[in-house]
C-alpha atoms as a PDB file:
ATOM      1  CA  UNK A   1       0.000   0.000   0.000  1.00  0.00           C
ATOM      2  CA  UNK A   2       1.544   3.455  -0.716  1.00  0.00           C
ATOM      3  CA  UNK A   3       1.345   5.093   2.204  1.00  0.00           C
ATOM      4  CA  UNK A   4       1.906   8.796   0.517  1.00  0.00           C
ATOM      5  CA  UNK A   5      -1.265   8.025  -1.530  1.00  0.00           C
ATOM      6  CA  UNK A   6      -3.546   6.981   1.526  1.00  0.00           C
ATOM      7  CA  UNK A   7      -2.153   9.905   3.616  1.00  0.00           C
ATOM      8  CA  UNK A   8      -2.964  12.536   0.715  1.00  0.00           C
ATOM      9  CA  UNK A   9      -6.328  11.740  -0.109  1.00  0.00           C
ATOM     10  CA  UNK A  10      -6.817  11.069   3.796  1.00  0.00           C
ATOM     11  CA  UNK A  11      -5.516  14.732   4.346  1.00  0.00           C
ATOM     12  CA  UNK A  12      -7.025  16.321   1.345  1.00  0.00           C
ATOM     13  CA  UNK A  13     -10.858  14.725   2.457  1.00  0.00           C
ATOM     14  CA  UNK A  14     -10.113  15.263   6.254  1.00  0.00           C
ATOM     15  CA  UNK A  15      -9.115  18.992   5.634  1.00  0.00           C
ATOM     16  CA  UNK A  16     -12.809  19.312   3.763  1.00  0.00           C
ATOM     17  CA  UNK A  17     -14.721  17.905   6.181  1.00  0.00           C
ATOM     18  CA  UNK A  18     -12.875  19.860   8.921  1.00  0.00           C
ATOM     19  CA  UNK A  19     -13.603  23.216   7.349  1.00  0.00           C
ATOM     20  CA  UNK A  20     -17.134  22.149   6.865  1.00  0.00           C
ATOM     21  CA  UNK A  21     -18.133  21.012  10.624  1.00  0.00           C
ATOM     22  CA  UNK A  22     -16.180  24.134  11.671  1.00  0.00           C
ATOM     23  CA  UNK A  23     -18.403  26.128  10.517  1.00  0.00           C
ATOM     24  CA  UNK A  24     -21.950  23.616   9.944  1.00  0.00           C
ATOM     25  CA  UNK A  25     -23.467  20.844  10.015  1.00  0.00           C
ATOM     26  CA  UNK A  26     -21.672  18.279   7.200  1.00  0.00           C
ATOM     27  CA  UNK A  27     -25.479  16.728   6.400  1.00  0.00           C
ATOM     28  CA  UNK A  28     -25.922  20.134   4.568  1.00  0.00           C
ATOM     29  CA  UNK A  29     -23.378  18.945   2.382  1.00  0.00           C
ATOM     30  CA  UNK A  30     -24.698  15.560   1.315  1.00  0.00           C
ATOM     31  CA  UNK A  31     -26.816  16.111  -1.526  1.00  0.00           C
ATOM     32  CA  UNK A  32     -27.068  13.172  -3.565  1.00  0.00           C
ATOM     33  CA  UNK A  33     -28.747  14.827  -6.188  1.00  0.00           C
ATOM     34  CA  UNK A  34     -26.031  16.514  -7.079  1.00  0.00           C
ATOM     35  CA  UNK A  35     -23.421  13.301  -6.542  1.00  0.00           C
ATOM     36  CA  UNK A  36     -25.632  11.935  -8.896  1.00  0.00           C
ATOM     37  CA  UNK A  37     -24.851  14.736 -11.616  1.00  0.00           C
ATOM     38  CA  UNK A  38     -21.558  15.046 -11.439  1.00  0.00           C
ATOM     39  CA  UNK A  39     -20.372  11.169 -11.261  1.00  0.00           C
ATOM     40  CA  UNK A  40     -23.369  10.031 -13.644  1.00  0.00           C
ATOM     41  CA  UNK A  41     -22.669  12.598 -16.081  1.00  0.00           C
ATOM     42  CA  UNK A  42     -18.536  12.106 -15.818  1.00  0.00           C
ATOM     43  CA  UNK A  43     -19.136   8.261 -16.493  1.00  0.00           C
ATOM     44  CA  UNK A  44     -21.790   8.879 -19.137  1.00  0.00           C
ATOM     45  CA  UNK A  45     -18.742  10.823 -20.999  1.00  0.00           C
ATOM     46  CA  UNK A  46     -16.209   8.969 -20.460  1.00  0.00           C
ATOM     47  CA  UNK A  47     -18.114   6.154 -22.116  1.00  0.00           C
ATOM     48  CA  UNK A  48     -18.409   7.732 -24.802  1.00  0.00           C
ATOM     49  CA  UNK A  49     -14.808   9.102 -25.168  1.00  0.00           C
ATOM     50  CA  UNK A  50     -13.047   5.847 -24.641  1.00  0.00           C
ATOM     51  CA  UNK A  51     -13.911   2.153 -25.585  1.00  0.00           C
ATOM     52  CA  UNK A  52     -14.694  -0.727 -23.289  1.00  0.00           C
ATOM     53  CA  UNK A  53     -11.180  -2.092 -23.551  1.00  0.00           C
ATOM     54  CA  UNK A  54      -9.501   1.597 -23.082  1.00  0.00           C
ATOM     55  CA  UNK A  55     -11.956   1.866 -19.897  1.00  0.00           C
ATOM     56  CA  UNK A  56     -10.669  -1.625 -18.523  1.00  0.00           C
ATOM     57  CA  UNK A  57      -7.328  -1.385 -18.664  1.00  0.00           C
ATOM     58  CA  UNK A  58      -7.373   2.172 -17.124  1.00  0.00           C
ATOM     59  CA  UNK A  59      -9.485   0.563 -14.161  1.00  0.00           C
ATOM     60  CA  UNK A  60      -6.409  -1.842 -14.148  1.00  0.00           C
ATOM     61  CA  UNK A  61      -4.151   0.517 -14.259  1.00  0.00           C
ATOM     62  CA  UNK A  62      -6.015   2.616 -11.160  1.00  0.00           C
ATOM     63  CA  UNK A  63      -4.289  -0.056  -8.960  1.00  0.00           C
ATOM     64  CA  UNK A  64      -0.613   1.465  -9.276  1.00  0.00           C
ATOM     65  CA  UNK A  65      -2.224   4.437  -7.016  1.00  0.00           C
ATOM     66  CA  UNK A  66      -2.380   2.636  -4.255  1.00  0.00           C
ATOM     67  CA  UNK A  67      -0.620  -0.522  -4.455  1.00  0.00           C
ATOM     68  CA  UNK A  68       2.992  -1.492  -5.297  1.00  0.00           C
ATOM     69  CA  UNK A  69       6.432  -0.103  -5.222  1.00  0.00           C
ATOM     70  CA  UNK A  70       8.627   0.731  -8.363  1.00  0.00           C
ATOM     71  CA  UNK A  71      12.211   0.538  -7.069  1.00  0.00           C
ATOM     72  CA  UNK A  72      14.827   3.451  -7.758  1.00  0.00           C
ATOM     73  CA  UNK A  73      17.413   2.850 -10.616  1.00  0.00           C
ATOM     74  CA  UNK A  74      19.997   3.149  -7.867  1.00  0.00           C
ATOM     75  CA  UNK A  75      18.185   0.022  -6.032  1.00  0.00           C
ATOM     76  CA  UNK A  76      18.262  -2.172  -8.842  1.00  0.00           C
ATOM     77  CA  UNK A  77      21.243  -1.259 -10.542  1.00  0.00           C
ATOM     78  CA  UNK A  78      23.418  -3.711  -7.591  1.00  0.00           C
ATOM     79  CA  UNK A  79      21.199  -6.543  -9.236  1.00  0.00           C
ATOM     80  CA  UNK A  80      22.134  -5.646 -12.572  1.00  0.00           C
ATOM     81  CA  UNK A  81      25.698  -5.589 -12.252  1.00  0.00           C
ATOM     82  CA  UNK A  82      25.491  -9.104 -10.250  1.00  0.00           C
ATOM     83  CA  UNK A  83      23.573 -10.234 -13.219  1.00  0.00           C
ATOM     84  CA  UNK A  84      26.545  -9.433 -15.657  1.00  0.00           C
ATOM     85  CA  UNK A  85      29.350 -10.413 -13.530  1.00  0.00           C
ATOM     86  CA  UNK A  86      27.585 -13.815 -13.717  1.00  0.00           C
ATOM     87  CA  UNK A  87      27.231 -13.936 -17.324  1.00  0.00           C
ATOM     88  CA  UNK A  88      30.919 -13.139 -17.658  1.00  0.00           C
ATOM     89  CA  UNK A  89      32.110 -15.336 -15.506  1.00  0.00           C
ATOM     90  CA  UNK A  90      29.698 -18.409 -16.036  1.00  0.00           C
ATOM     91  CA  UNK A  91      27.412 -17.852 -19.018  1.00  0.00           C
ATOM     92  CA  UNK A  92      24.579 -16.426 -19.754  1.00  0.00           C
ATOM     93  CA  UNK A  93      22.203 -19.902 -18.330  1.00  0.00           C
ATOM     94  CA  UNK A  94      23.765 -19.346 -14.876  1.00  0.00           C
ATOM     95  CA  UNK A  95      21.944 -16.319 -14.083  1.00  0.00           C
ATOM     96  CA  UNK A  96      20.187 -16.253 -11.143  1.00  0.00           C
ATOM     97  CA  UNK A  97      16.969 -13.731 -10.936  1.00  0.00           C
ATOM     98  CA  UNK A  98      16.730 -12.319  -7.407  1.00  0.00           C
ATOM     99  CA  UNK A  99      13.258 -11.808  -6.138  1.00  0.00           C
ATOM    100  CA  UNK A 100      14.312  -8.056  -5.829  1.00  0.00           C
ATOM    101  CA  UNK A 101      13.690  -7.506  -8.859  1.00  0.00           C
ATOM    102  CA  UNK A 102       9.773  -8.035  -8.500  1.00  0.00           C
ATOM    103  CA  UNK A 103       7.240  -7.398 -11.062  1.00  0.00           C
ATOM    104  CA  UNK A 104      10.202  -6.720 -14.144  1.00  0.00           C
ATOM    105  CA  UNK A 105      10.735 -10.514 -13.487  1.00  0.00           C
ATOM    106  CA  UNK A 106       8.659 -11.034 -16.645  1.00  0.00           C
ATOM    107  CA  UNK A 107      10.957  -8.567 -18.832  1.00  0.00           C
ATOM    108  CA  UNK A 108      13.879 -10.244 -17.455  1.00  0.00           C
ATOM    109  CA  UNK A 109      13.116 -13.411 -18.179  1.00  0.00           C
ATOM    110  CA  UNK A 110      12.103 -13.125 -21.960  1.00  0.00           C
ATOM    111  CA  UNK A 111      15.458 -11.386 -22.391  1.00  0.00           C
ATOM    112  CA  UNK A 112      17.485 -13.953 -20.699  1.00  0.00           C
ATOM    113  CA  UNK A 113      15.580 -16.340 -22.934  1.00  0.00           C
ATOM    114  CA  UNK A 114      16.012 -14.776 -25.720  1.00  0.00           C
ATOM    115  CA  UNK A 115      19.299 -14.206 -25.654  1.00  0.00           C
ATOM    116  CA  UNK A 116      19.979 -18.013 -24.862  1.00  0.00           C
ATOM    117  CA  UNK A 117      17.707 -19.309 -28.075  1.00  0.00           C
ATOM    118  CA  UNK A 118      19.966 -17.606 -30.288  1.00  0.00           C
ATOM    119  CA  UNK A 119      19.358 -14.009 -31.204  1.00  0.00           C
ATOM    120  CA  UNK A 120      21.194 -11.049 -31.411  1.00  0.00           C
ATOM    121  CA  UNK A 121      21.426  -9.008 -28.914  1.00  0.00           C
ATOM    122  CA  UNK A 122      20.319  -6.075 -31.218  1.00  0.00           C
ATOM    123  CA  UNK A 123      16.963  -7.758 -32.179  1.00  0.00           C
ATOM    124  CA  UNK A 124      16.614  -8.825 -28.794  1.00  0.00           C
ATOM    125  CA  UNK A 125      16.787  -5.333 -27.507  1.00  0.00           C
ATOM    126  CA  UNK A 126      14.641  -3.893 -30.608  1.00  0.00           C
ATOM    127  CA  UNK A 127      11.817  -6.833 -29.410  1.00  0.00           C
ATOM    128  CA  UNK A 128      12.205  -5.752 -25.596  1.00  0.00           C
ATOM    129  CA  UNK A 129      12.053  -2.125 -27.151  1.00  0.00           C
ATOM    130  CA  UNK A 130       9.085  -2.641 -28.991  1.00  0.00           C
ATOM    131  CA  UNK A 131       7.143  -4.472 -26.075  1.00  0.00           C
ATOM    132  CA  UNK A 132       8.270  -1.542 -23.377  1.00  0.00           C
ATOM    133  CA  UNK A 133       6.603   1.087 -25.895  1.00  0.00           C
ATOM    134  CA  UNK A 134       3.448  -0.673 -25.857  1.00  0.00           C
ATOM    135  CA  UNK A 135       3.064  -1.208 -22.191  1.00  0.00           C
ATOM    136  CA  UNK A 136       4.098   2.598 -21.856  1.00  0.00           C
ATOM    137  CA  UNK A 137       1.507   3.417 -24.459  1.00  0.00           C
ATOM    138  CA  UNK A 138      -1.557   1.528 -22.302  1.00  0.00           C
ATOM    139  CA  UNK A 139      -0.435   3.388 -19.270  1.00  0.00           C
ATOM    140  CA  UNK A 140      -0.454   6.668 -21.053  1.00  0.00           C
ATOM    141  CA  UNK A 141      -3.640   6.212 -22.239  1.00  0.00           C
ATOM    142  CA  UNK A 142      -4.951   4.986 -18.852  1.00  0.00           C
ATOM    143  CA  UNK A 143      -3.503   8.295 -17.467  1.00  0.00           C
ATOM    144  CA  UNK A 144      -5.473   9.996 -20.169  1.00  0.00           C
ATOM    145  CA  UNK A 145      -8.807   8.887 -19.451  1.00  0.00           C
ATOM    146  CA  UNK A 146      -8.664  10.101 -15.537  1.00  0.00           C
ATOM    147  CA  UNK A 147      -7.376  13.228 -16.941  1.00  0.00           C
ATOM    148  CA  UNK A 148     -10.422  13.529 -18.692  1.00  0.00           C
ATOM    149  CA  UNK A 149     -12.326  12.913 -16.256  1.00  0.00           C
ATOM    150  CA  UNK A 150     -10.978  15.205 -14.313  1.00  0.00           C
ATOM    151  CA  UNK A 151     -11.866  17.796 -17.005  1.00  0.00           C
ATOM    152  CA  UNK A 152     -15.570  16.813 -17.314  1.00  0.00           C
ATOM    153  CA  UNK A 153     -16.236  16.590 -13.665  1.00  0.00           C
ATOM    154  CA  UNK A 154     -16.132  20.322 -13.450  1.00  0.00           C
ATOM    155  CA  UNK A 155     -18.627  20.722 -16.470  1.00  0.00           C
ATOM    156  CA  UNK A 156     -20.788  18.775 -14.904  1.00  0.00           C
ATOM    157  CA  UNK A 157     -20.852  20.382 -11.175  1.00  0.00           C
ATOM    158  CA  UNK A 158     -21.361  23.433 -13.616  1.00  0.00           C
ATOM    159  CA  UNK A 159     -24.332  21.837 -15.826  1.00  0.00           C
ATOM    160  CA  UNK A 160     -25.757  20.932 -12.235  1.00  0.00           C
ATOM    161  CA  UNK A 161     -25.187  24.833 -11.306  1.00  0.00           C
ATOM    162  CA  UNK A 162     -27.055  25.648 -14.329  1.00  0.00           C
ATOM    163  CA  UNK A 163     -30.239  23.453 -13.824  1.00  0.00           C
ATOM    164  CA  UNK A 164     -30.268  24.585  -9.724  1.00  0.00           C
ATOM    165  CA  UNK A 165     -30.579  28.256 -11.377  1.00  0.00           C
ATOM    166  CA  UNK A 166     -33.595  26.862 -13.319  1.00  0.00           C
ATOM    167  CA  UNK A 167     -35.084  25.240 -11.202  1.00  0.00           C
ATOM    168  CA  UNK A 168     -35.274  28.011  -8.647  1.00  0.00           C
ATOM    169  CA  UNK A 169     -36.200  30.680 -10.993  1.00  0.00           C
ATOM    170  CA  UNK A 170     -38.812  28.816 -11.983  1.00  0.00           C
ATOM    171  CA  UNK A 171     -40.182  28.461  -8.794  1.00  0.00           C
ATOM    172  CA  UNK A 172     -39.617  31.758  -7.369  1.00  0.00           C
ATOM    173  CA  UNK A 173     -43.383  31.853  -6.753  1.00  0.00           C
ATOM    174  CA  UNK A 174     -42.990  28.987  -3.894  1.00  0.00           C
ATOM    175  CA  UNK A 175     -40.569  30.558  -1.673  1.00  0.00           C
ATOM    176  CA  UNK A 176     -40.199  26.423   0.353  1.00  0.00           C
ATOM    177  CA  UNK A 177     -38.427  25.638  -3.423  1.00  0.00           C
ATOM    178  CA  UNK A 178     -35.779  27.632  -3.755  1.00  0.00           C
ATOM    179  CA  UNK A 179     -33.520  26.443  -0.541  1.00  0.00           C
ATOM    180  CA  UNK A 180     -33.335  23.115  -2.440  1.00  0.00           C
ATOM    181  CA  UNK A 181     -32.762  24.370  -5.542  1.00  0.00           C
ATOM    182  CA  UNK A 182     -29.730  26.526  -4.691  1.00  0.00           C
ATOM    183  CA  UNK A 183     -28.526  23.798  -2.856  1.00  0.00           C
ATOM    184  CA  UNK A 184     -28.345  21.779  -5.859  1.00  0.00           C
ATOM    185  CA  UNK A 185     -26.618  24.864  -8.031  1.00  0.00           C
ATOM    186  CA  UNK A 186     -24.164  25.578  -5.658  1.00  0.00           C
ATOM    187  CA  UNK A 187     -22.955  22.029  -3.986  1.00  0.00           C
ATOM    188  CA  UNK A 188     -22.681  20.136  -7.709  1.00  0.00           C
ATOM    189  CA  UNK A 189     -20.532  22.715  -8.330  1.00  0.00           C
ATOM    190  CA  UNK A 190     -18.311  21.963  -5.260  1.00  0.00           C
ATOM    191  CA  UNK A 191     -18.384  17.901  -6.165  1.00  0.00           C
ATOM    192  CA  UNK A 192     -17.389  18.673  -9.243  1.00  0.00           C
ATOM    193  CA  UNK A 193     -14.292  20.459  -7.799  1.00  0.00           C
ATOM    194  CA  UNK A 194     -13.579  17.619  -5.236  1.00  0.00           C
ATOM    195  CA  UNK A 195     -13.860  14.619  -7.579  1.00  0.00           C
ATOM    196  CA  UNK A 196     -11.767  16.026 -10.148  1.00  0.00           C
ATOM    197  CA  UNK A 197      -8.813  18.157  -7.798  1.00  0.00           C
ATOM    198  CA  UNK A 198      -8.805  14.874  -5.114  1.00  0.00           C
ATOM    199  CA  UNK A 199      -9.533  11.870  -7.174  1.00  0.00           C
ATOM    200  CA  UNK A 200      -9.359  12.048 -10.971  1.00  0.00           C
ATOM    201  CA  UNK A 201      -6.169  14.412 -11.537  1.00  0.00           C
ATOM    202  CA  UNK A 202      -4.563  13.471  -8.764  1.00  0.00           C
ATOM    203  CA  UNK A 203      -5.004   9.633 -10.101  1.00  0.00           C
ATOM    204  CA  UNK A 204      -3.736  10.555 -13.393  1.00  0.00           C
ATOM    205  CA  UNK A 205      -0.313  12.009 -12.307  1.00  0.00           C
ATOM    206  CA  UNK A 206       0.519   9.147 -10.378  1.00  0.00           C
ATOM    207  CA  UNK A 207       0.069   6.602 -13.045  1.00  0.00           C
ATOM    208  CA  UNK A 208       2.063   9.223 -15.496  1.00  0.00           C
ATOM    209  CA  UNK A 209       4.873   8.892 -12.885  1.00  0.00           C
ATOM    210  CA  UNK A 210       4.830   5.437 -12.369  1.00  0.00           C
ATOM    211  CA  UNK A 211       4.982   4.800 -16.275  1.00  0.00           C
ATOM    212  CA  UNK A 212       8.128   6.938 -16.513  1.00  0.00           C
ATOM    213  CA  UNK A 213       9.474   5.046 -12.836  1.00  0.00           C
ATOM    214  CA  UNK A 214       8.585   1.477 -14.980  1.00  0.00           C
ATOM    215  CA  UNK A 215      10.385   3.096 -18.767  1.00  0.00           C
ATOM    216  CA  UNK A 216      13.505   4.321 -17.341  1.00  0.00           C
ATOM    217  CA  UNK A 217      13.803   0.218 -15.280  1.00  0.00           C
ATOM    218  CA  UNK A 218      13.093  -1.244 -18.229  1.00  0.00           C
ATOM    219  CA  UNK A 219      15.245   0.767 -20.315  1.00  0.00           C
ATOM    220  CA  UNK A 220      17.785  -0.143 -17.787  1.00  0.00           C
ATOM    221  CA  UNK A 221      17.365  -3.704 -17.980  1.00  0.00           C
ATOM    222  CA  UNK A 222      17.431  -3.774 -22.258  1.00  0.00           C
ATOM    223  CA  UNK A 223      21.119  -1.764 -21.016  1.00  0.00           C
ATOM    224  CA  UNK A 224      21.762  -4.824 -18.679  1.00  0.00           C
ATOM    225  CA  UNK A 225      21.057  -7.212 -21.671  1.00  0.00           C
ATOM    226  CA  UNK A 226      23.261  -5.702 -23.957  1.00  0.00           C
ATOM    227  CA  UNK A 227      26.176  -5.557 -21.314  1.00  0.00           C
ATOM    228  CA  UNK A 228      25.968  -9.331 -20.588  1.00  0.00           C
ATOM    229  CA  UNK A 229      25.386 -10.303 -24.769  1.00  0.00           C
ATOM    230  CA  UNK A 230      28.701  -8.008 -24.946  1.00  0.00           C
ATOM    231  CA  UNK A 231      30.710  -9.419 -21.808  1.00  0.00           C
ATOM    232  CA  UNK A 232      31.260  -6.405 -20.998  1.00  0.00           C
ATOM    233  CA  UNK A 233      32.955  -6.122 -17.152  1.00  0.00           C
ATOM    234  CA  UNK A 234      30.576  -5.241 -14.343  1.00  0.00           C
ATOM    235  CA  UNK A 235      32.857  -3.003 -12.813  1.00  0.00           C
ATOM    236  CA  UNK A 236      32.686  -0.641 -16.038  1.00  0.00           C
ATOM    237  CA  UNK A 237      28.614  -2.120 -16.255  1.00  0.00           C
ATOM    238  CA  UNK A 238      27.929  -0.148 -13.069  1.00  0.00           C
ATOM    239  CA  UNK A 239      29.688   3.227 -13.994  1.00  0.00           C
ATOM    240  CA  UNK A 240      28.028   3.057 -17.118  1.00  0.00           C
ATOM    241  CA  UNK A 241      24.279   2.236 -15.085  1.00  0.00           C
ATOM    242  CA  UNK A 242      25.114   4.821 -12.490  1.00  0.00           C
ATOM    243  CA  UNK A 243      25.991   7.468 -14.917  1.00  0.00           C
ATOM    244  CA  UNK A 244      23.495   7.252 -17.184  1.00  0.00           C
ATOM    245  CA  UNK A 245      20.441   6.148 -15.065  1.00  0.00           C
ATOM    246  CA  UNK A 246      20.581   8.493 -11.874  1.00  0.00           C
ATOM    247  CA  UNK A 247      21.049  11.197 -14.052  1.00  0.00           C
ATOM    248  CA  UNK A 248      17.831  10.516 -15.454  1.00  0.00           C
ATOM    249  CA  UNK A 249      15.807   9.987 -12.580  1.00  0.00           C
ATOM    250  CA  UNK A 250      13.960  13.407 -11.756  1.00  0.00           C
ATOM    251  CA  UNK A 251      15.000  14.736  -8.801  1.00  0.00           C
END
């Protein structure tokens, strides 16, 4: 569980509800008329923005907020330069695959494989290439869609503003009307700003940074690969790692 995510929207939520029971009674803000707006109308759009497979994998991809751990270059690098020291020294079938390495297990192990069937290193690293950019592409996608949402949220808190106004002009004869109705113009407008400023954006940033955290390790690893194919010595395999990596990891 990623503790920075639970603590934010924790904090974010808890900081809203303070402010409101400061100065009210919270039940005032629990309209579920205007819930119903803003999240009905933001999944009615999305639907028809993105297709059922787009929508699925982003739902997939939601996990990443919450759950898992993409280790630094400098954390993985050590098991990289183990990895061609082995090679070296051994072959390229002695390799051992620590369980550090977690979830790139996968991407390790086809290029290990690879690499013993036969091909070149240069095709193997144009194949890992090639597979990287599509799992990158999913992911940016994925961050796309809650971006989106986060854009239509608003619209709709403002589209529930809108029909609050109309509602209450057009009773302004009944006098016992218009305290609901201005509670539904002004509070769909204030779900629309929570969903998309603590849920939607926030949700699409962190899956944008964990696609660059999961690019630049598997970049590293198709590095790795063509180290070991090359025999090249781990003590100049971790300058090279170091240098070029750590750079590259934002600050």
């Amino acid at each position: 569980m990623k503790f920075t995510s639970v603590f934010g929207l924790l904090l974010g939520f808890g900081l809203v509800f303070l402010a409101i029971s400061g100065r009210g009674d919270v039940r005032m803000f629990l309209q579920w008329e205007s819930i119903a707006i803003v999240l009905g109308g933001t999944v009615s759009a999305t639907l028809l923005s993105f297709n059922s497979d787009q929508i699925m994998r982003a739902l997939r991809a939601s996990r990443v907020v919450f759950i898992g751990k993409t280790p630094a270059p400098d954390e993985l690098i050590p098991t990289m330069v183990q990895m061609v020291q082995q090679a070296r020294v051994s072959g390229v079938r002695t390799i051992e695959l620590g369980k550090d390495v977690g979830g790139r297990m996968r991407f390790l192990k086809k290029a290990i494989g690879l690499l013993e069937d036969g091909f070149e290193p240069d095709d193997v690293a144009q194949i890992l290439k090639a597979e990287s950019d599509s799992e990158a592409a999913q992911y940016r996608m994925s961050e796309r869609l809650f971006s989106v949402m986060g854009n239509y949220s608003p619209l709709f808190g403002l589209l529930g503003t809108l029909i609050g106004l109309v509602i209450m002009l057009s009773s302004i004869s009944d006098p016992r009307a218009i305290p609901g109705a201005m509670a539904i113009a002004m509070l769909t407008t204030f779900y629309g700003v929570i969903f998309s400023a603590l849920i939607f954006r926030p949700m699409a940033t962190k899956i944008r940074a964990w696609n660059y955290d999961e690019i630049l390790l598997r970049e590293l690893i198709i590095e790795t690969l063509l180290y070991i194919a090359d025999g090249v010595n781990s003590q100049i395999a971790q300058e090279r790692l170091e240098s070029y990596f750590l750079k590259k990891r934002p600050a």
